[in-house]
PDB file of N, CA and C in Angstrom:
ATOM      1  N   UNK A   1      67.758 -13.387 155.080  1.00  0.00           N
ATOM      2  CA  UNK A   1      67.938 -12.594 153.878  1.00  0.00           C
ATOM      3  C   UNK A   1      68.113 -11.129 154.285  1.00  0.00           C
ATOM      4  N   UNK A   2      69.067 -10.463 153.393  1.00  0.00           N
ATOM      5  CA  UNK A   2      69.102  -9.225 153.998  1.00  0.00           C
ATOM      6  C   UNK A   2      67.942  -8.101 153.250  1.00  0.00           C
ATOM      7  N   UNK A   3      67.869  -7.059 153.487  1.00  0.00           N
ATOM      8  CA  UNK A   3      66.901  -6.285 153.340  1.00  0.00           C
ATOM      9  C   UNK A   3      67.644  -5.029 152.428  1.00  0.00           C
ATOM     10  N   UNK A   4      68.523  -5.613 151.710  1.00  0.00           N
ATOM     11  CA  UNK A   4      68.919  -4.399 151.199  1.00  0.00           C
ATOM     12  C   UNK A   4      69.966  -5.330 149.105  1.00  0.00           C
ATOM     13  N   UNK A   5      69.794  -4.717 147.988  1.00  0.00           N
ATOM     14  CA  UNK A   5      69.842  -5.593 147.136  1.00  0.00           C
ATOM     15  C   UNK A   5      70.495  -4.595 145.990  1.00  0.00           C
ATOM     16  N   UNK A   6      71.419  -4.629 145.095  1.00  0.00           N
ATOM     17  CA  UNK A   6      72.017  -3.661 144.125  1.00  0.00           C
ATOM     18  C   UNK A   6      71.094  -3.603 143.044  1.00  0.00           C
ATOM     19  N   UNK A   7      70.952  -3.309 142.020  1.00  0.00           N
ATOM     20  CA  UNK A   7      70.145  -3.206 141.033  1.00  0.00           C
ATOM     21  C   UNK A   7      70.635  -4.828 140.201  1.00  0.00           C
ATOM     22  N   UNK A   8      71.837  -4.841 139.784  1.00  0.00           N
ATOM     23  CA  UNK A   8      72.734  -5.310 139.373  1.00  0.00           C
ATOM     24  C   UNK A   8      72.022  -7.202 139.795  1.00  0.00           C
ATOM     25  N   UNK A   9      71.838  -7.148 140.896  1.00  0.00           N
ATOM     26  CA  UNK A   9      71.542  -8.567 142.035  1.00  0.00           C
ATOM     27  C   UNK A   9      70.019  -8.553 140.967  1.00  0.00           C
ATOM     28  N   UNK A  10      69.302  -7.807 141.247  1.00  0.00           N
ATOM     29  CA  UNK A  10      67.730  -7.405 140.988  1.00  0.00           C
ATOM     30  C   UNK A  10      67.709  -7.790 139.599  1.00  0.00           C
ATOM     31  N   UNK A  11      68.416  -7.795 138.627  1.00  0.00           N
ATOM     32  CA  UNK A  11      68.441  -8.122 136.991  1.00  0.00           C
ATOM     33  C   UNK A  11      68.780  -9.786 136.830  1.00  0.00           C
ATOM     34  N   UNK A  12      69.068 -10.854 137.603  1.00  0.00           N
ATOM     35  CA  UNK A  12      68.940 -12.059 138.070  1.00  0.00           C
ATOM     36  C   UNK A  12      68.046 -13.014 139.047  1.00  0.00           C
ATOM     37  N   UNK A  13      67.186 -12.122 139.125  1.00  0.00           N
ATOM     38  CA  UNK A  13      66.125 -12.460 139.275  1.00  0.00           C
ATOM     39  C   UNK A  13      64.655 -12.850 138.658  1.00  0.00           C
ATOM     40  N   UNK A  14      64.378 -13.717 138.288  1.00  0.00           N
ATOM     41  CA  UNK A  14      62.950 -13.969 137.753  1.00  0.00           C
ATOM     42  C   UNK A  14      61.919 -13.626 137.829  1.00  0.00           C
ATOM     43  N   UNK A  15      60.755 -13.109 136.844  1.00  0.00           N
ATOM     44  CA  UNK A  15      59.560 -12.354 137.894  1.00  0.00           C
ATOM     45  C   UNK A  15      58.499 -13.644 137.805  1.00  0.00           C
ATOM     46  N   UNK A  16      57.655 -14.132 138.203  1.00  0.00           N
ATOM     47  CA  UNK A  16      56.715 -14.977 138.115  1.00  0.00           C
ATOM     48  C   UNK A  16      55.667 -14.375 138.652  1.00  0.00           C
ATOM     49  N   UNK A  17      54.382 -14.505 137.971  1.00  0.00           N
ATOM     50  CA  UNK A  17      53.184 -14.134 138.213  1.00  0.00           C
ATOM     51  C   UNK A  17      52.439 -15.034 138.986  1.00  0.00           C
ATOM     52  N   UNK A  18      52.195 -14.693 140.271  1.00  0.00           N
ATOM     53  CA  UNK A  18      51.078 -15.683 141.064  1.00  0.00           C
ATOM     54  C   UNK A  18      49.767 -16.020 140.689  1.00  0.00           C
ATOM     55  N   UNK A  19      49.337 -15.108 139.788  1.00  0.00           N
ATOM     56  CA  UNK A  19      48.061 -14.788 138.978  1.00  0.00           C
ATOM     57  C   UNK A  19      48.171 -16.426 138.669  1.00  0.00           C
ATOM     58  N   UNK A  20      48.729 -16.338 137.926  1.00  0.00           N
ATOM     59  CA  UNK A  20      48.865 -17.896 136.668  1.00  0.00           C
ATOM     60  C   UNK A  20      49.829 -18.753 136.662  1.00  0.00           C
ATOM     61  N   UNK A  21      50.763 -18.241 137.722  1.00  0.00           N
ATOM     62  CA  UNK A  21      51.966 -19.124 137.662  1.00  0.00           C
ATOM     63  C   UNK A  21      53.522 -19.023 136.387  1.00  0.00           C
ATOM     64  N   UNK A  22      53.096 -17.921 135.705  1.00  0.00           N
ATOM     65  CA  UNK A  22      53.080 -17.632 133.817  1.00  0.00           C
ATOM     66  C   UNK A  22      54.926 -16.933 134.602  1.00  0.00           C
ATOM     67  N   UNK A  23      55.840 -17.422 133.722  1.00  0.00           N
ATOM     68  CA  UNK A  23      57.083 -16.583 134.441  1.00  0.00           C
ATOM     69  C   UNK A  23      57.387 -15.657 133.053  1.00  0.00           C
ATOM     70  N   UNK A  24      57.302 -14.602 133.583  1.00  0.00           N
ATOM     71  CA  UNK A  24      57.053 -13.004 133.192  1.00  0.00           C
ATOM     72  C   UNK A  24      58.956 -12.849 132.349  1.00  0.00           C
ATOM     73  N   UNK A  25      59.618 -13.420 132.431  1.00  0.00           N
ATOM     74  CA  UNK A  25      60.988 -12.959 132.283  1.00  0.00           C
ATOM     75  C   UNK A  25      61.932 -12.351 133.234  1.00  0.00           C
ATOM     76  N   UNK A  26      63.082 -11.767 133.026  1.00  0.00           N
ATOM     77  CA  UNK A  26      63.983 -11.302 134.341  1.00  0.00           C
ATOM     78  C   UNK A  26      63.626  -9.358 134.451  1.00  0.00           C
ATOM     79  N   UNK A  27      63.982  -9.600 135.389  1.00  0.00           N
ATOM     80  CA  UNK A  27      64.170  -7.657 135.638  1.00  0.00           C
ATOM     81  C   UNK A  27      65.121  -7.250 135.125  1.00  0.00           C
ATOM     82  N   UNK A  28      64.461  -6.226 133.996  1.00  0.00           N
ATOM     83  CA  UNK A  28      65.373  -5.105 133.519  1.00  0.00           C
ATOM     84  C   UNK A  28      66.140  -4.112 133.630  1.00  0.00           C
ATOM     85  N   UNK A  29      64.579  -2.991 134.319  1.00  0.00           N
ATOM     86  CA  UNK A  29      65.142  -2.162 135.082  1.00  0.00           C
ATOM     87  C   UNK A  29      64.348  -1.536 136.317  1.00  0.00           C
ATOM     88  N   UNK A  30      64.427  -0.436 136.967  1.00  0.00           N
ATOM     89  CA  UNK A  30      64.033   0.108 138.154  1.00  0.00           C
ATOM     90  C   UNK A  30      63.711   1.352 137.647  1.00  0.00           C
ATOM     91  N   UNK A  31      61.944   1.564 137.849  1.00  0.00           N
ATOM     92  CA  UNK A  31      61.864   2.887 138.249  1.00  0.00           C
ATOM     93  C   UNK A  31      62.180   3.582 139.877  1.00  0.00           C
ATOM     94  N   UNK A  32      62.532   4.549 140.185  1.00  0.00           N
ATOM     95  CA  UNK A  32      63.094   5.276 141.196  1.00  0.00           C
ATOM     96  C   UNK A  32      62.228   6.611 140.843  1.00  0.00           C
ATOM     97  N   UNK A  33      61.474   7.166 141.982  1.00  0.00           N
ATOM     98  CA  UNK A  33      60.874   7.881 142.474  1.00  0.00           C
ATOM     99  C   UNK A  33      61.997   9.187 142.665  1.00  0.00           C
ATOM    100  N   UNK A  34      62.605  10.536 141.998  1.00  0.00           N
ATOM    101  CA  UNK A  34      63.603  11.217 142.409  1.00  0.00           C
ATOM    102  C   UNK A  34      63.475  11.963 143.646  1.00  0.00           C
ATOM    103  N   UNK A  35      62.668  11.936 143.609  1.00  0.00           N
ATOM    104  CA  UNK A  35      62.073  13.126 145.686  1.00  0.00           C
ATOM    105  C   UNK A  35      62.144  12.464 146.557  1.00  0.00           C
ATOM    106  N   UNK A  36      61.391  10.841 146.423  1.00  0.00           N
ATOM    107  CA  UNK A  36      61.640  10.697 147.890  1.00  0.00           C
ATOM    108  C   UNK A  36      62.828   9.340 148.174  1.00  0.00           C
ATOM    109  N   UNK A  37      63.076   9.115 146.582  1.00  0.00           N
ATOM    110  CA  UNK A  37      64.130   7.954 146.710  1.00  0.00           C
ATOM    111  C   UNK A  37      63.755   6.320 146.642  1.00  0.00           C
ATOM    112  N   UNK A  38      62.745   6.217 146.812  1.00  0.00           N
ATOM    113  CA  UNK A  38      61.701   4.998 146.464  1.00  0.00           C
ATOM    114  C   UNK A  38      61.729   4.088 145.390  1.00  0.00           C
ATOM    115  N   UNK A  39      61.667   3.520 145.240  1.00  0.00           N
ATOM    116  CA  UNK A  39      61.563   2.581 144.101  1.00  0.00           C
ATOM    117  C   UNK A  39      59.952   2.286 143.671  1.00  0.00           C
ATOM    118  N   UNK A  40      59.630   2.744 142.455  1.00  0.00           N
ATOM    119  CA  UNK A  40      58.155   2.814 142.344  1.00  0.00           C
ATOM    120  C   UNK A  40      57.820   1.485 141.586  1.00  0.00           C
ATOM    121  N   UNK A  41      59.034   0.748 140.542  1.00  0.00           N
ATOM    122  CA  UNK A  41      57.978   0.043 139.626  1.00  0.00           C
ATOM    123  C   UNK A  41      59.339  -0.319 139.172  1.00  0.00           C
ATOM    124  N   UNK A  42      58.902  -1.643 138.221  1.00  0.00           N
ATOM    125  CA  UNK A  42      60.524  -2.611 137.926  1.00  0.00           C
ATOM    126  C   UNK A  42      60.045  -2.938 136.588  1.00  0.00           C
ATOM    127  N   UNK A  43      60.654  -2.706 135.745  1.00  0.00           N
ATOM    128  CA  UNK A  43      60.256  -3.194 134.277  1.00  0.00           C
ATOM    129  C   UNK A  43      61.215  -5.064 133.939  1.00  0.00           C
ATOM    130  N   UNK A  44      59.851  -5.789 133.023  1.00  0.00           N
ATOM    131  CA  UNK A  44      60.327  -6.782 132.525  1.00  0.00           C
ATOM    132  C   UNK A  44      60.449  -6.939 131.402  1.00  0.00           C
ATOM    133  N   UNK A  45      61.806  -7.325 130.516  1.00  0.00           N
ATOM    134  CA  UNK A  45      61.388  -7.541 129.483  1.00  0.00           C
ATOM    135  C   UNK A  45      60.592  -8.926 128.779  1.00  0.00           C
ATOM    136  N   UNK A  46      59.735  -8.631 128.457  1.00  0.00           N
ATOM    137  CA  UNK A  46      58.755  -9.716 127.853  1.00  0.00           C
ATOM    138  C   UNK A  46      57.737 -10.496 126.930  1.00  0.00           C
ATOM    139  N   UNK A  47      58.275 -11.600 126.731  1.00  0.00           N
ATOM    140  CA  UNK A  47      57.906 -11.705 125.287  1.00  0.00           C
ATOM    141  C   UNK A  47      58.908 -12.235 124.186  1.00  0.00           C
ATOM    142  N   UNK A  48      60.165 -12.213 124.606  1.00  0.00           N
ATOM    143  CA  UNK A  48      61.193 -12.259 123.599  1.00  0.00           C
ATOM    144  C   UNK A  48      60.810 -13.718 122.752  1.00  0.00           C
ATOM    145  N   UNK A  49      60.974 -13.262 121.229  1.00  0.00           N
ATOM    146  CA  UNK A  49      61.297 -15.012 120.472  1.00  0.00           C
ATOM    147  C   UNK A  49      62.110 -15.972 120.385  1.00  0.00           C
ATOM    148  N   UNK A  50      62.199 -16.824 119.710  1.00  0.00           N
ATOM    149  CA  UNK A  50      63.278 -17.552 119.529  1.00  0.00           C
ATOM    150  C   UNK A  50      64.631 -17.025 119.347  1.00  0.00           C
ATOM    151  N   UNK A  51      65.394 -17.150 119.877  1.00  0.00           N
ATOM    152  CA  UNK A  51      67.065 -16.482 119.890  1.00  0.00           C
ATOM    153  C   UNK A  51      67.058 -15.504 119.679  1.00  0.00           C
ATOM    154  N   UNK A  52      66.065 -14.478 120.960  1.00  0.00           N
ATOM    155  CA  UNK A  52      66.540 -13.146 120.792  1.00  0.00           C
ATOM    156  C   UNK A  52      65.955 -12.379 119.627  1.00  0.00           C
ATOM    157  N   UNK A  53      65.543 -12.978 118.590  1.00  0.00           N
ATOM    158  CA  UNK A  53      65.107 -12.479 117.612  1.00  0.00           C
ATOM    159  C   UNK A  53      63.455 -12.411 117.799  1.00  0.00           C
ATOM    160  N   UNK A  54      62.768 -11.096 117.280  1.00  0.00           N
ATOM    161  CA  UNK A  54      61.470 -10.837 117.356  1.00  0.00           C
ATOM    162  C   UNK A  54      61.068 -10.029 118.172  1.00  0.00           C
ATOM    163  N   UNK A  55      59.869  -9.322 118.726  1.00  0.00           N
ATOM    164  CA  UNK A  55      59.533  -8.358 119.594  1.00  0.00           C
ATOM    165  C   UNK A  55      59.399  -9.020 121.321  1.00  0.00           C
ATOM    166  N   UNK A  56      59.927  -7.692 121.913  1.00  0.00           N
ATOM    167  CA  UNK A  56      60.145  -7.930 123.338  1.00  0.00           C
ATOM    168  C   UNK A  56      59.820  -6.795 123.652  1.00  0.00           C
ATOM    169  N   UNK A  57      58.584  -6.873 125.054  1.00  0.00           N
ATOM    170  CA  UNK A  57      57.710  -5.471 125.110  1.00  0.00           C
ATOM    171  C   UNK A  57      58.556  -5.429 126.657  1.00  0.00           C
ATOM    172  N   UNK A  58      58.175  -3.914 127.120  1.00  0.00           N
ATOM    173  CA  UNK A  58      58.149  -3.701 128.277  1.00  0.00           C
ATOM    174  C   UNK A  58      57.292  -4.089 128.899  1.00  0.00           C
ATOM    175  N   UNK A  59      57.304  -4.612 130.477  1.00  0.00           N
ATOM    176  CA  UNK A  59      56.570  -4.591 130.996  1.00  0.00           C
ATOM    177  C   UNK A  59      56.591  -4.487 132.127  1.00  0.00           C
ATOM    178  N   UNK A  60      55.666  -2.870 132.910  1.00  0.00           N
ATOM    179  CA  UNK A  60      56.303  -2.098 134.137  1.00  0.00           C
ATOM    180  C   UNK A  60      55.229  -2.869 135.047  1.00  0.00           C
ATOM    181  N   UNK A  61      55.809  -3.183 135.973  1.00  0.00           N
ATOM    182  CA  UNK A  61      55.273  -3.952 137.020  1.00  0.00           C
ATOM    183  C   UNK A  61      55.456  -3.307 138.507  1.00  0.00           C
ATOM    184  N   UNK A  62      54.332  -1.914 139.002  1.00  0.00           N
ATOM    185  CA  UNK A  62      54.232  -1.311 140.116  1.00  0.00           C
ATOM    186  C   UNK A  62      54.613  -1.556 141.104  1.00  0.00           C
ATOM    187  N   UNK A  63      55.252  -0.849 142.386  1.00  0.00           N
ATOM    188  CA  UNK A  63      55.624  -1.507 143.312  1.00  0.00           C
ATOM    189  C   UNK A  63      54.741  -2.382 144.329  1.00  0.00           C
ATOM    190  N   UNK A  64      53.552  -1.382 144.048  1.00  0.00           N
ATOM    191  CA  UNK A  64      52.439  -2.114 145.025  1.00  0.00           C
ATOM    192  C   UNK A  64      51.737  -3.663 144.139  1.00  0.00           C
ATOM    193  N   UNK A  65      52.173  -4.017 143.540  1.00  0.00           N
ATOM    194  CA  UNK A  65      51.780  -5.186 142.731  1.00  0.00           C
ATOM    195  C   UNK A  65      52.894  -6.684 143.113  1.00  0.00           C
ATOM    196  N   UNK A  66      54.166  -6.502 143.739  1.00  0.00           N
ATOM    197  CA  UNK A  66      55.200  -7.150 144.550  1.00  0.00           C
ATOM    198  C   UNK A  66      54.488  -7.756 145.543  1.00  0.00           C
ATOM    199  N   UNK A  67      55.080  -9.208 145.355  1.00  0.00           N
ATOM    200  CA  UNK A  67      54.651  -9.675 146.557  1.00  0.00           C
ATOM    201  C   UNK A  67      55.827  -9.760 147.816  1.00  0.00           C
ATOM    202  N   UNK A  68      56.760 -10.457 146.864  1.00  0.00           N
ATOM    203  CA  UNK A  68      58.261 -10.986 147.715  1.00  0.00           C
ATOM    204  C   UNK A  68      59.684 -11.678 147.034  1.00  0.00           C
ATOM    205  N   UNK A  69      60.641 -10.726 147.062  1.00  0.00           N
ATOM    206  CA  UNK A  69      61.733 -11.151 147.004  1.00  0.00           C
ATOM    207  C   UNK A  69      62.399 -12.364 147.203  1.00  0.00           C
ATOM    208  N   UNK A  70      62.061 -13.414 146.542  1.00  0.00           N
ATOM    209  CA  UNK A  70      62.929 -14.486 147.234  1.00  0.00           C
ATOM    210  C   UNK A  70      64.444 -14.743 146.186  1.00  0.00           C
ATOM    211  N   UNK A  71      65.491 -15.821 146.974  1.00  0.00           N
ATOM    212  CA  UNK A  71      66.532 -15.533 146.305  1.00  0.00           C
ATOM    213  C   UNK A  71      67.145 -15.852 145.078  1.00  0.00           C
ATOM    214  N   UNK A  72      66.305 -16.227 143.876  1.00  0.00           N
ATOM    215  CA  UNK A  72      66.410 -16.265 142.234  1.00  0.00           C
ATOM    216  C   UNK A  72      64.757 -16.010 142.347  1.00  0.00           C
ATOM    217  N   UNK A  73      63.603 -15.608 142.900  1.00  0.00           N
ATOM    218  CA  UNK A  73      62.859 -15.051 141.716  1.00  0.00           C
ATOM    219  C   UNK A  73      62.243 -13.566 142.691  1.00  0.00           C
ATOM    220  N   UNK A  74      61.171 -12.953 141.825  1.00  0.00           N
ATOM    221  CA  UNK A  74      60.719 -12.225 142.313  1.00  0.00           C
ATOM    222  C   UNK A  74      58.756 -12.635 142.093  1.00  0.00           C
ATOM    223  N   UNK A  75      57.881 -12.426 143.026  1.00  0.00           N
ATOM    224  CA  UNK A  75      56.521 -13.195 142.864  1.00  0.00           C
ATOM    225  C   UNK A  75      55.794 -11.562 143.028  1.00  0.00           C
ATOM    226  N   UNK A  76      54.735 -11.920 141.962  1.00  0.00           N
ATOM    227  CA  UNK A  76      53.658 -10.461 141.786  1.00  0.00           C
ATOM    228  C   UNK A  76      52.631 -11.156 141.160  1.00  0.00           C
ATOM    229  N   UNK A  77      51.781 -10.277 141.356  1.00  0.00           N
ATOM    230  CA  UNK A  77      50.589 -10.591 141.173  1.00  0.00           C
ATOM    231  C   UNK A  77      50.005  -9.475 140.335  1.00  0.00           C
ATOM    232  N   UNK A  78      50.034  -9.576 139.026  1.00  0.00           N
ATOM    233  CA  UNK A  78      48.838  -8.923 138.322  1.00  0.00           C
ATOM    234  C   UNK A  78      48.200  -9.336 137.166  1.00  0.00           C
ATOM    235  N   UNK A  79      47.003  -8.592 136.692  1.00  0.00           N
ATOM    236  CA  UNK A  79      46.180  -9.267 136.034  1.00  0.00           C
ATOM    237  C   UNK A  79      46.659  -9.831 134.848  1.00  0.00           C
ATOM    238  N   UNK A  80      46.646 -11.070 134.312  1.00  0.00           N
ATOM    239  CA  UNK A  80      47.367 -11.725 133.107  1.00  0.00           C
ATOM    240  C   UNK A  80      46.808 -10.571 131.665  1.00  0.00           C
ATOM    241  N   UNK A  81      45.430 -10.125 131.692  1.00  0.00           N
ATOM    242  CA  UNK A  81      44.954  -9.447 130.927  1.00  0.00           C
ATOM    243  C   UNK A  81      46.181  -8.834 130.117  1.00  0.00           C
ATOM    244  N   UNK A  82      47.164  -7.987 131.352  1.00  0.00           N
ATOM    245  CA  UNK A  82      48.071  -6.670 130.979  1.00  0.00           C
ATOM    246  C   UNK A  82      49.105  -7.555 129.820  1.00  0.00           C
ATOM    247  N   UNK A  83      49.554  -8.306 129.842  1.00  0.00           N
ATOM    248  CA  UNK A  83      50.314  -9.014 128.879  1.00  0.00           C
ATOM    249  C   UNK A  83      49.890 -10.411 127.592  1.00  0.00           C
ATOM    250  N   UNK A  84      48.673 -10.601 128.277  1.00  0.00           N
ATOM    251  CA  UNK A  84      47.651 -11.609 127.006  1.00  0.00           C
ATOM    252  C   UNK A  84      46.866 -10.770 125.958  1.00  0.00           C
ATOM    253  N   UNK A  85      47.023  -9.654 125.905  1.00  0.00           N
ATOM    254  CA  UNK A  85      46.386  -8.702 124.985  1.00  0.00           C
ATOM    255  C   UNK A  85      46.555  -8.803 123.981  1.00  0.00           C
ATOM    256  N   UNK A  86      47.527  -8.896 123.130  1.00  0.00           N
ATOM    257  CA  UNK A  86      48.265  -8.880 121.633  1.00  0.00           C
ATOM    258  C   UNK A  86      47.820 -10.258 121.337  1.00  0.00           C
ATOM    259  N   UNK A  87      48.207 -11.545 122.237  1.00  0.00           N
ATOM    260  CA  UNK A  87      47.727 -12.798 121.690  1.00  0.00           C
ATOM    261  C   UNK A  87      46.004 -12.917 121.680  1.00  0.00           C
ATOM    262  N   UNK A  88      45.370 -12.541 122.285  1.00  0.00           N
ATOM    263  CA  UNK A  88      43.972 -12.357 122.055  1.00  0.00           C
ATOM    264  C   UNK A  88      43.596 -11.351 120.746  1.00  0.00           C
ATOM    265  N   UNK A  89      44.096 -11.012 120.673  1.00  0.00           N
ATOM    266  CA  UNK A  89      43.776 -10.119 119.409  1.00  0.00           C
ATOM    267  C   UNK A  89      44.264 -10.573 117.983  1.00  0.00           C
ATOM    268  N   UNK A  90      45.274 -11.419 117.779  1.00  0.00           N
ATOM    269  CA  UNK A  90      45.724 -12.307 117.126  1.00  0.00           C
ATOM    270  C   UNK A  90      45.093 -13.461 116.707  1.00  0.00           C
ATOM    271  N   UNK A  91      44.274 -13.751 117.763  1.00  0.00           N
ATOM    272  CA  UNK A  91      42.821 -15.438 117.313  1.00  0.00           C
ATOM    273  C   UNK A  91      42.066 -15.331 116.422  1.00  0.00           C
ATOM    274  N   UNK A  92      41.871 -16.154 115.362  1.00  0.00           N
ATOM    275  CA  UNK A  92      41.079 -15.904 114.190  1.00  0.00           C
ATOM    276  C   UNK A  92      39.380 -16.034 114.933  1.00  0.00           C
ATOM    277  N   UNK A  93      38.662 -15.082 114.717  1.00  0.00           N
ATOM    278  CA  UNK A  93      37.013 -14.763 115.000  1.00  0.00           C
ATOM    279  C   UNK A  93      36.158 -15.762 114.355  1.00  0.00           C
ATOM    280  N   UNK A  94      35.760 -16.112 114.646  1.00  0.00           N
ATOM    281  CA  UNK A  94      34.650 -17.139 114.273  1.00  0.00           C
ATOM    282  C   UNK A  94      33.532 -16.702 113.570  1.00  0.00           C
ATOM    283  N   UNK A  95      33.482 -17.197 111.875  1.00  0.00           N
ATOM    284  CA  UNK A  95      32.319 -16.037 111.433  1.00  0.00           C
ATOM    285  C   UNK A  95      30.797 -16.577 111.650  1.00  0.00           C
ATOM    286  N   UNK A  96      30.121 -15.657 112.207  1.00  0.00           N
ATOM    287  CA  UNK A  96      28.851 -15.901 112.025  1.00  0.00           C
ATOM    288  C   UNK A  96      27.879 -15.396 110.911  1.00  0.00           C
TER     289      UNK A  96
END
């Protein structure tokens, strides 16, 4: 594999979470660091509903949170917390 990838390549790629196995959606876009040229963090969009229709959040996924490039996905690891939030908050409470 080569060591070098367009942005363009990078938006066909899958992100999957090692956390849970949970596949996060494709890469959107690239943050880029302007000073030193770096690539800091890759946003997913995620969440989308049925046909496109309904809310689809960002979700920026750090560089140091990457595990490895392979050639249709991309594997990271972070806490499921960052994206199970809204559905936890959504569960009807149990009255006591």
């Amino acid at each position: 594999m080569t060591d070098r990838c367009t942005v363009n390549r990078l938006r066909d790629k899958e992100v999957i979470n090692v956390c849970d196995g949970k596949r996060l959606g494709y890469i959107n876009d690239v943050e880029v660091n302007l000073c030193s040229g770096c690539v800091t963090a890759i946003t997913v969009l995620f969440d989308c509903r049925v046909f496109g229709f309904g809310k689809c959040e960002e979700l920026v996924i750090p560089w140091d949170k990457i595990g490895c490039f392979g050639r249709d996905a991309v594997l990271v690891s972070i806490e499921p917390a960052l994206y199970e939030k809204d559905k936890k908050e959504e569960r009807p409470h149990d009255g006591a």
